[in-house]
N, C-alpha and C. Protein backbone atom coordinates (compact mmCIF):
# COMPACT_ATOMS: atom_id res chain seq x y z
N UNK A 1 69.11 101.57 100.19
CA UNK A 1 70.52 101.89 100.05
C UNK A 1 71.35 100.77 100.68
N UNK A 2 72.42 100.37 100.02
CA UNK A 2 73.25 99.40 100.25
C UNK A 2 74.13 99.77 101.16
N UNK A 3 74.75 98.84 102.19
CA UNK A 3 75.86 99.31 103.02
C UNK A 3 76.82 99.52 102.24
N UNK A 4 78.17 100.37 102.98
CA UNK A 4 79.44 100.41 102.00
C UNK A 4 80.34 99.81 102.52
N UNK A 5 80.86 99.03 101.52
CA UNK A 5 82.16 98.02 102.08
C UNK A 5 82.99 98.19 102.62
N UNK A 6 83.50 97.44 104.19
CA UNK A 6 84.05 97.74 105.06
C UNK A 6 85.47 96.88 104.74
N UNK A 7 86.54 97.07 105.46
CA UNK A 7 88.07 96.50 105.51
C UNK A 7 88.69 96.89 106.94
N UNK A 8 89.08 95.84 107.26
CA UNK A 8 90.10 95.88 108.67
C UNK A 8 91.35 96.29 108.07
N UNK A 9 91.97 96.79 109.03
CA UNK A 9 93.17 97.37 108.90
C UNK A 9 94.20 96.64 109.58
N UNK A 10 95.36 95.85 109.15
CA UNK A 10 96.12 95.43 109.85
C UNK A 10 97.61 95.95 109.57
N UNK A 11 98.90 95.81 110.56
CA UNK A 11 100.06 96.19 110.30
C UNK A 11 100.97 95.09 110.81
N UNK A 12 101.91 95.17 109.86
CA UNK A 12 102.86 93.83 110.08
C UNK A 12 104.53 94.29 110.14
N UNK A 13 105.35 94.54 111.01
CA UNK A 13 106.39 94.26 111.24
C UNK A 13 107.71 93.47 110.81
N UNK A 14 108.73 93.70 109.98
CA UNK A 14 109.83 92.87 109.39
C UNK A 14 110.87 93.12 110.08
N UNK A 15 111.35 92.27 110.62
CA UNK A 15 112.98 92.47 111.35
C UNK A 15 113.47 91.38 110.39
N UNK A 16 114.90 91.80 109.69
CA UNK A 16 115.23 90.88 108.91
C UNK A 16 117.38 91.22 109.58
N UNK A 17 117.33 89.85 109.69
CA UNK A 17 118.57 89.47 109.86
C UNK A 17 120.03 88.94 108.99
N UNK A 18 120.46 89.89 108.10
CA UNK A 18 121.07 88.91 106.97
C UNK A 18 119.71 88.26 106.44
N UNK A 19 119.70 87.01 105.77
CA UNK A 19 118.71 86.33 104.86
C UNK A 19 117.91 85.92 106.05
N UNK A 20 117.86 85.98 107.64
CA UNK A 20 116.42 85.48 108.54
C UNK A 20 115.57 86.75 108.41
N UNK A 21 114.38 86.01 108.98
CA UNK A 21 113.41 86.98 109.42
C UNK A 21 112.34 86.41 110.91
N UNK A 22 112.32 87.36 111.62
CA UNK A 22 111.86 87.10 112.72
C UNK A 22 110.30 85.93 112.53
N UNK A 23 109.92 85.57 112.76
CA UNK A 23 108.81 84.99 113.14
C UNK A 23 108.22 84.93 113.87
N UNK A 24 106.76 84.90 114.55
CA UNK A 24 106.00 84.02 116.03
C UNK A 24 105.00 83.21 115.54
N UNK A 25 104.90 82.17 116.38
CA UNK A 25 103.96 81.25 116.35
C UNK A 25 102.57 81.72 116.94
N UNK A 26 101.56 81.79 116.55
CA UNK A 26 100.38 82.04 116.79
C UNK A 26 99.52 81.15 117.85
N UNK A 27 99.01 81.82 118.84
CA UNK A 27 98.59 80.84 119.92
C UNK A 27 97.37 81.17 120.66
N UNK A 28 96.50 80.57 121.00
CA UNK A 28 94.87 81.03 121.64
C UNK A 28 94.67 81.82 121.77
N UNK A 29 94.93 82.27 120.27
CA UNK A 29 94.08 83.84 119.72
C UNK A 29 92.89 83.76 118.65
N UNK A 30 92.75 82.15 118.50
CA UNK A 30 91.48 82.16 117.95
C UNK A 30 90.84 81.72 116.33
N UNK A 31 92.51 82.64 115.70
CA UNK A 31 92.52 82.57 114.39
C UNK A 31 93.95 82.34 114.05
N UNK A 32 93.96 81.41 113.29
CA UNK A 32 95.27 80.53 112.69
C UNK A 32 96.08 80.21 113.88
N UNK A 33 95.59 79.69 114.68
CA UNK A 33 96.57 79.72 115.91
C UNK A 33 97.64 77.99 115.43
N UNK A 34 98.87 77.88 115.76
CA UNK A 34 100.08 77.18 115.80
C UNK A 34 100.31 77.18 114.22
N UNK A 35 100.46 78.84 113.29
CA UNK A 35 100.40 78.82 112.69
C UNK A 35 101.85 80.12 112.48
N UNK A 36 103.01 80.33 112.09
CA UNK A 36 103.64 81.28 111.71
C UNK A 36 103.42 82.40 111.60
N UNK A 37 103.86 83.47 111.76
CA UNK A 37 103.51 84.90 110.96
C UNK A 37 104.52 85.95 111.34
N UNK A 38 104.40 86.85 110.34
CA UNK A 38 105.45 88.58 111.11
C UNK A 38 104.41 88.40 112.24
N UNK A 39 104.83 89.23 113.65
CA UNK A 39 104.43 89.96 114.27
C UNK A 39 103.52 91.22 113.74
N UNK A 40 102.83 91.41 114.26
CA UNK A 40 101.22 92.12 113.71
C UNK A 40 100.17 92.41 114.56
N UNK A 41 99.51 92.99 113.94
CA UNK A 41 98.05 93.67 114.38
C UNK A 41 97.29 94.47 113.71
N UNK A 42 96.00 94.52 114.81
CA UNK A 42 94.91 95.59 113.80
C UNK A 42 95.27 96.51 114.33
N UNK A 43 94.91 97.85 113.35
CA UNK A 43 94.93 99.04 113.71
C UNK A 43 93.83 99.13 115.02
N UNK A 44 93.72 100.14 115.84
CA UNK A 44 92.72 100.49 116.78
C UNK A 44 92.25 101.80 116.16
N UNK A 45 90.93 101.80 116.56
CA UNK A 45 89.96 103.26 116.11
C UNK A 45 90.32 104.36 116.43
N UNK A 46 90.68 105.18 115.52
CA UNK A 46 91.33 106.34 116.10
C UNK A 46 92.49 106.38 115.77
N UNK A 47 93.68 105.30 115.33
CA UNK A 47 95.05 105.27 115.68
C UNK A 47 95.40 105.45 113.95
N UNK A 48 96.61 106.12 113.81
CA UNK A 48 97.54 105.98 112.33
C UNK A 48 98.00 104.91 112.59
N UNK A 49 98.03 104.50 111.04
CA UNK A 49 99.53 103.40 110.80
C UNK A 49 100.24 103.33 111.70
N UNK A 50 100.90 104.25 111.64
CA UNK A 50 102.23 103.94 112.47
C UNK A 50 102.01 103.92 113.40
N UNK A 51 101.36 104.90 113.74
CA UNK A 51 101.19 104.33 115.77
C UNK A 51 100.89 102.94 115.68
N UNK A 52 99.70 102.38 114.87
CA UNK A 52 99.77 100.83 114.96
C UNK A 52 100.68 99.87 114.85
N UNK A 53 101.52 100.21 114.21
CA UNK A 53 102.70 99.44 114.05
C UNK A 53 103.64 99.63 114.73
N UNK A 54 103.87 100.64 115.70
CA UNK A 54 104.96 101.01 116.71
C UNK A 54 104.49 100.10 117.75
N UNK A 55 103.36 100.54 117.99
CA UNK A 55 102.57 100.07 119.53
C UNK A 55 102.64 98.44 119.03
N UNK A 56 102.30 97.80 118.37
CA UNK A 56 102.21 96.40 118.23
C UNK A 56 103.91 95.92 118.31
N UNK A 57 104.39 96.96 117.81
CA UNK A 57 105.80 95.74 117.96
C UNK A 57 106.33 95.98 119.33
N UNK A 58 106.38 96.95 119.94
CA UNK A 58 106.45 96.97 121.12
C UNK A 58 105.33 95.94 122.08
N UNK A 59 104.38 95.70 122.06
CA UNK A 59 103.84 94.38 122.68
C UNK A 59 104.04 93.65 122.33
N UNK A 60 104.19 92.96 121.11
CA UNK A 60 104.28 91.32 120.45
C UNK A 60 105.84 91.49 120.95
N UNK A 61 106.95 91.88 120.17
CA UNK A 61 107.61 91.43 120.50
C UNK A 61 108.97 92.48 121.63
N UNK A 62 108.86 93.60 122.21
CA UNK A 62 108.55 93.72 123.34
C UNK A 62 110.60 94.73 122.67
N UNK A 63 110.05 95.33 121.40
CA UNK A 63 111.18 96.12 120.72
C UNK A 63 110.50 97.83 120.59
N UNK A 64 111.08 98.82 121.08
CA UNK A 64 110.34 99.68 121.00
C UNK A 64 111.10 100.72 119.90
N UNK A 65 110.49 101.11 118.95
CA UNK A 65 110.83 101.70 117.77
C UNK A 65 110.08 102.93 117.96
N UNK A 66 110.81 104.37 116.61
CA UNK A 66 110.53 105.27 116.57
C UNK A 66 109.84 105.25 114.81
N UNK A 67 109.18 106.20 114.60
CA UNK A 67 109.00 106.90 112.88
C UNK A 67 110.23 106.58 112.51
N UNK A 68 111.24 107.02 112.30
CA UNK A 68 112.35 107.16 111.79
C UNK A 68 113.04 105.77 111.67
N UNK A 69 112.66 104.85 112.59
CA UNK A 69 113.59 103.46 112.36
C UNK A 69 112.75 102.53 111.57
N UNK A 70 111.26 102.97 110.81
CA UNK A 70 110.59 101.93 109.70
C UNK A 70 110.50 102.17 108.34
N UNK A 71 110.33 101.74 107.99
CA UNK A 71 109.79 102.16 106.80
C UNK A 71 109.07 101.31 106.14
N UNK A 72 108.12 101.87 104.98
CA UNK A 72 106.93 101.04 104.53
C UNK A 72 107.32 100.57 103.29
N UNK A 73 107.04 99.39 103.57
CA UNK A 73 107.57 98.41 102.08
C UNK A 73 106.37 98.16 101.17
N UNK A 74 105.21 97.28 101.69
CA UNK A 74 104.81 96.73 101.12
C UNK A 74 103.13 97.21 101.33
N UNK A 75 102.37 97.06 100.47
CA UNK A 75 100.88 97.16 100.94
C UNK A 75 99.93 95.76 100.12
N UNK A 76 99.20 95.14 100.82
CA UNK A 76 98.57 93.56 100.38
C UNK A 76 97.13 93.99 100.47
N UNK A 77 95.92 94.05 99.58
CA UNK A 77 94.96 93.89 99.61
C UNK A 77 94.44 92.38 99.90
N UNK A 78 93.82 92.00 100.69
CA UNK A 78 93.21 90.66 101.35
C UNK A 78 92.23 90.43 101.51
N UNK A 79 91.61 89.41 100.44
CA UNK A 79 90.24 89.48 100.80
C UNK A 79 89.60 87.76 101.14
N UNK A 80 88.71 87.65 102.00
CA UNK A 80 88.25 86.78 102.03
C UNK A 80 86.72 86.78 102.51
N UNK A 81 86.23 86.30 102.04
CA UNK A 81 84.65 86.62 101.90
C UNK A 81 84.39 86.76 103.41
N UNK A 82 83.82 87.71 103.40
CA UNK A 82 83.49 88.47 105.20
C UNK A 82 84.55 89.02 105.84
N UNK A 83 85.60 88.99 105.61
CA UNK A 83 86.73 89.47 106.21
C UNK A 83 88.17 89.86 105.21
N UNK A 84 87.48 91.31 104.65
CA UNK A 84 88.56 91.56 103.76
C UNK A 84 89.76 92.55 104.61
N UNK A 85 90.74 92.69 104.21
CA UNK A 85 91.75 93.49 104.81
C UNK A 85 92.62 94.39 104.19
N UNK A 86 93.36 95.23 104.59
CA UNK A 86 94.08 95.78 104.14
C UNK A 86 95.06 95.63 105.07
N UNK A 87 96.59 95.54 104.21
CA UNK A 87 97.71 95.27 105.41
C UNK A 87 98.96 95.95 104.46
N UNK A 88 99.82 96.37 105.73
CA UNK A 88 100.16 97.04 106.00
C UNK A 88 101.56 96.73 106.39
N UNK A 89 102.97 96.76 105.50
CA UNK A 89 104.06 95.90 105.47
C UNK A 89 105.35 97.14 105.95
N UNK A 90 106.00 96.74 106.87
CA UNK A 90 106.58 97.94 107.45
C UNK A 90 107.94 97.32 107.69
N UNK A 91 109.21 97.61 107.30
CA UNK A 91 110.48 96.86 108.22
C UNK A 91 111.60 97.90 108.84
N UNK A 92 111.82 97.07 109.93
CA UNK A 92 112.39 98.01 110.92
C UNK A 92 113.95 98.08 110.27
N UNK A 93 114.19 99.00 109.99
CA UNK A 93 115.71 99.47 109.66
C UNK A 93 116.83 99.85 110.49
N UNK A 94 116.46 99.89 111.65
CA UNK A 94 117.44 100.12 113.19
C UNK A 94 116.31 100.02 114.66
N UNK A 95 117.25 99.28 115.10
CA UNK A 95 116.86 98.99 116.17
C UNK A 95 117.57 98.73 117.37
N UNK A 96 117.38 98.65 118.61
CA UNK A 96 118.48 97.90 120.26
C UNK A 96 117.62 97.09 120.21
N UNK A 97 118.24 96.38 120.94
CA UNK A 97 118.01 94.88 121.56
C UNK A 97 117.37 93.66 120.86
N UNK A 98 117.03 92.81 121.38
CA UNK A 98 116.20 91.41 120.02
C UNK A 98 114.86 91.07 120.68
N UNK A 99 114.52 91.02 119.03
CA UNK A 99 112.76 90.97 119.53
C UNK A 99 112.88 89.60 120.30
N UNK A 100 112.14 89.35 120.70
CA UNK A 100 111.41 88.13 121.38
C UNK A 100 109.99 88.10 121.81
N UNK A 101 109.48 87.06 122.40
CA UNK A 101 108.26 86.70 122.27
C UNK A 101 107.82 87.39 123.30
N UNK A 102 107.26 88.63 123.14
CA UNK A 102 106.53 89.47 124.48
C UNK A 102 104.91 89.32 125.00
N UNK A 103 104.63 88.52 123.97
CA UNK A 103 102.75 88.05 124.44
C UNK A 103 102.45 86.52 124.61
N UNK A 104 103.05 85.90 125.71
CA UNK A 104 103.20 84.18 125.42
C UNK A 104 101.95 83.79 125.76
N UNK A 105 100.76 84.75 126.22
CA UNK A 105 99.27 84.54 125.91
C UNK A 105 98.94 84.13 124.52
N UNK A 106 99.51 84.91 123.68
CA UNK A 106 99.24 84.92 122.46
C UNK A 106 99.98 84.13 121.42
N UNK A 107 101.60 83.87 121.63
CA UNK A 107 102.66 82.93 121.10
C UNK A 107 103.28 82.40 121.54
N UNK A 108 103.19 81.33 121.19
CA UNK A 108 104.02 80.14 121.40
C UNK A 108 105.42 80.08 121.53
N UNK A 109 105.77 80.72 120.22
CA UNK A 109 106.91 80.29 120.03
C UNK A 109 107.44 81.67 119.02
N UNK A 110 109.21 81.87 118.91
CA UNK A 110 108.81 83.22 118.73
C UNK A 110 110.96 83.04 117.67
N UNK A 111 110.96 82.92 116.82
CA UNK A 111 112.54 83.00 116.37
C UNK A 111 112.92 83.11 114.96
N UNK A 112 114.31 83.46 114.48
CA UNK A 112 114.66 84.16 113.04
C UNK A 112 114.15 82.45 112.35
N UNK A 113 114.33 82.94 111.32
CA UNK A 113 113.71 81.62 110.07
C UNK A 113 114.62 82.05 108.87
N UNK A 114 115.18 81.33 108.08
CA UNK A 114 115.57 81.82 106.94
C UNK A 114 114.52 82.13 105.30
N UNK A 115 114.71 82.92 104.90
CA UNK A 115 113.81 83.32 103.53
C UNK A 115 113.55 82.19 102.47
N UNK A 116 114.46 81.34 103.04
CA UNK A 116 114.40 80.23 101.75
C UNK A 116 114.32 79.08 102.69
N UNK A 117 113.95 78.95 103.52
CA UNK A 117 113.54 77.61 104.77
C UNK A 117 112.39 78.30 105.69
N UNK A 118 111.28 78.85 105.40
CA UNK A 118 110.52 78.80 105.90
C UNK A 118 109.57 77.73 106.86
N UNK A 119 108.88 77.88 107.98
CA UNK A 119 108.36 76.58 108.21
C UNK A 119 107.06 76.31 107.36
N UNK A 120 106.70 75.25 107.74
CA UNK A 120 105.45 74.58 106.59
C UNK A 120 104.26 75.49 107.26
N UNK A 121 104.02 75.34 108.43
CA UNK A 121 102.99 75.87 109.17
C UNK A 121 103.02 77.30 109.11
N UNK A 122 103.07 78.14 108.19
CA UNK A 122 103.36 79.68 108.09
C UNK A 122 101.71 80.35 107.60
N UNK A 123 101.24 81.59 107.84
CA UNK A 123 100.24 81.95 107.03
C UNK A 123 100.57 82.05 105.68
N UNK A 124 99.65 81.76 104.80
CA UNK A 124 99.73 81.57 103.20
C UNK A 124 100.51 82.87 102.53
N UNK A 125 99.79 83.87 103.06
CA UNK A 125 100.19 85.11 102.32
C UNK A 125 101.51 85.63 102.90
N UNK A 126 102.30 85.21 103.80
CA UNK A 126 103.48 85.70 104.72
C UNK A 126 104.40 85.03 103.37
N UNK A 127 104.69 84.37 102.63
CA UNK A 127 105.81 83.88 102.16
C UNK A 127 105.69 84.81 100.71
N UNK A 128 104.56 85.07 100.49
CA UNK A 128 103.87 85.62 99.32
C UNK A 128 104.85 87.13 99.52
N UNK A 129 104.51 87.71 100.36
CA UNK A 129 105.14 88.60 100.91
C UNK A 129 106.29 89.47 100.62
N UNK A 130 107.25 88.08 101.07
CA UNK A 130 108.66 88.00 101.57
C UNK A 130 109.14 88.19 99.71
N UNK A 131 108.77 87.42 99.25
CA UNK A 131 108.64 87.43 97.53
C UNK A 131 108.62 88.51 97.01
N UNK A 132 107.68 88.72 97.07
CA UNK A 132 107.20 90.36 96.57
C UNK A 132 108.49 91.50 97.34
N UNK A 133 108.77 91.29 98.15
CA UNK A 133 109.78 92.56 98.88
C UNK A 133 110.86 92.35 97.41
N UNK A 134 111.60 90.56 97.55
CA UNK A 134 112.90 90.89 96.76
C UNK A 134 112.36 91.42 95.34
N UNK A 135 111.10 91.49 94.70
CA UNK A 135 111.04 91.76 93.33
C UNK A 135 110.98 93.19 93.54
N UNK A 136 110.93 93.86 94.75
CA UNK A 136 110.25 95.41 94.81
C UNK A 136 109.50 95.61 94.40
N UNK A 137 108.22 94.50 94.44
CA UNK A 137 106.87 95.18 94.57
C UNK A 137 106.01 95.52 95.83
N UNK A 138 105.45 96.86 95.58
CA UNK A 138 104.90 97.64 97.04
C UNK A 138 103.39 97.01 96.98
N UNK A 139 102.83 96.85 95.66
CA UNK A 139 101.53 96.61 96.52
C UNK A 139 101.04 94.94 95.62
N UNK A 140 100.29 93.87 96.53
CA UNK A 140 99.56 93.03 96.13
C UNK A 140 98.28 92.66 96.61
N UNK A 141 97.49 91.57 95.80
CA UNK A 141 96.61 91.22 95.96
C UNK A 141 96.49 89.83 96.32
N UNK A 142 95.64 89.48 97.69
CA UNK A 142 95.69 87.88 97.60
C UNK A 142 94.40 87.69 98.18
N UNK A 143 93.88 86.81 97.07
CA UNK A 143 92.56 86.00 97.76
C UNK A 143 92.64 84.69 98.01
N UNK A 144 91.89 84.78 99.36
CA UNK A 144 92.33 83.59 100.01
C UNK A 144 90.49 82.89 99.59
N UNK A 145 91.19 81.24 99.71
CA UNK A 145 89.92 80.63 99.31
C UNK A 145 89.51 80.76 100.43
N UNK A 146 87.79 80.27 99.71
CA UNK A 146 86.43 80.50 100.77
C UNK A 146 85.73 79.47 101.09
């Protein structure tokens, strides 16, 4: 009998400003590090969505949100050979105060970007993303080469 195919679970965070959107720079965490991205994480065992995505934006960037202030936009199937994913596109619709960089273990660098000036150094599928929101599409697929 064959194993059955496994997927990480990740959740990603949108604070959008007029046409910015928040960003952090990725930093000696191992994977894509001095590299762009939403603020994010994996789910933990045991945890819903949303708790994952509450609890992460409250550590990364150090904004503490309720159910009621997200909502789910987008869903990305991700696959890359050994490490496929499922993710998990959420944007905050009200909020106090401004995110900022709450894990400088983890980021570098942490500020709004505009939708149409992205930096070069961004993850591949983050701009892919941002795309897909203005067409209102909820769910995609991206394979990343191997």
């Amino acid at each position: 009998m064959s194993d059955r195919f496994k997927v990480l679970l990740a959740v990603y965070i949108i604070f959008r400003r007029g046409k910015d959107v928040f960003l952090i720079r990725r930093f000696n965490t191992g994977y894509s590090d001095g590299m762009y991205t939403l603020p994010s994480g994996h789910v933990e065992d045991g945890e819903s969505i949303v708790d994952a995505v509450l609890r992460e934006t409250e550590e990364e960037v150090g904004v503490r949100l309720k159910e009621n202030q997200i909502r789910h936009v987008h869903t990305m199937y991700r696959y890359r050979k050994d490490d496929p994913y499922i993710d998990f596109y959420f944007e905050a619709v009200d909020w106090s105060g401004e995110p900022c960089n709450a894990e400088d273990h983890k980021c570098n660098h942490a500020d709004w970007f505009n939708v149409n000036d992205l930096p070069d150094n961004i993850l591949q599928y983050i701009p892919a993303v941002l795309i897909y929101l203005s067409q209102d599409r909820v769910f995609s697929e991206f394979l990343l080469e191997i």
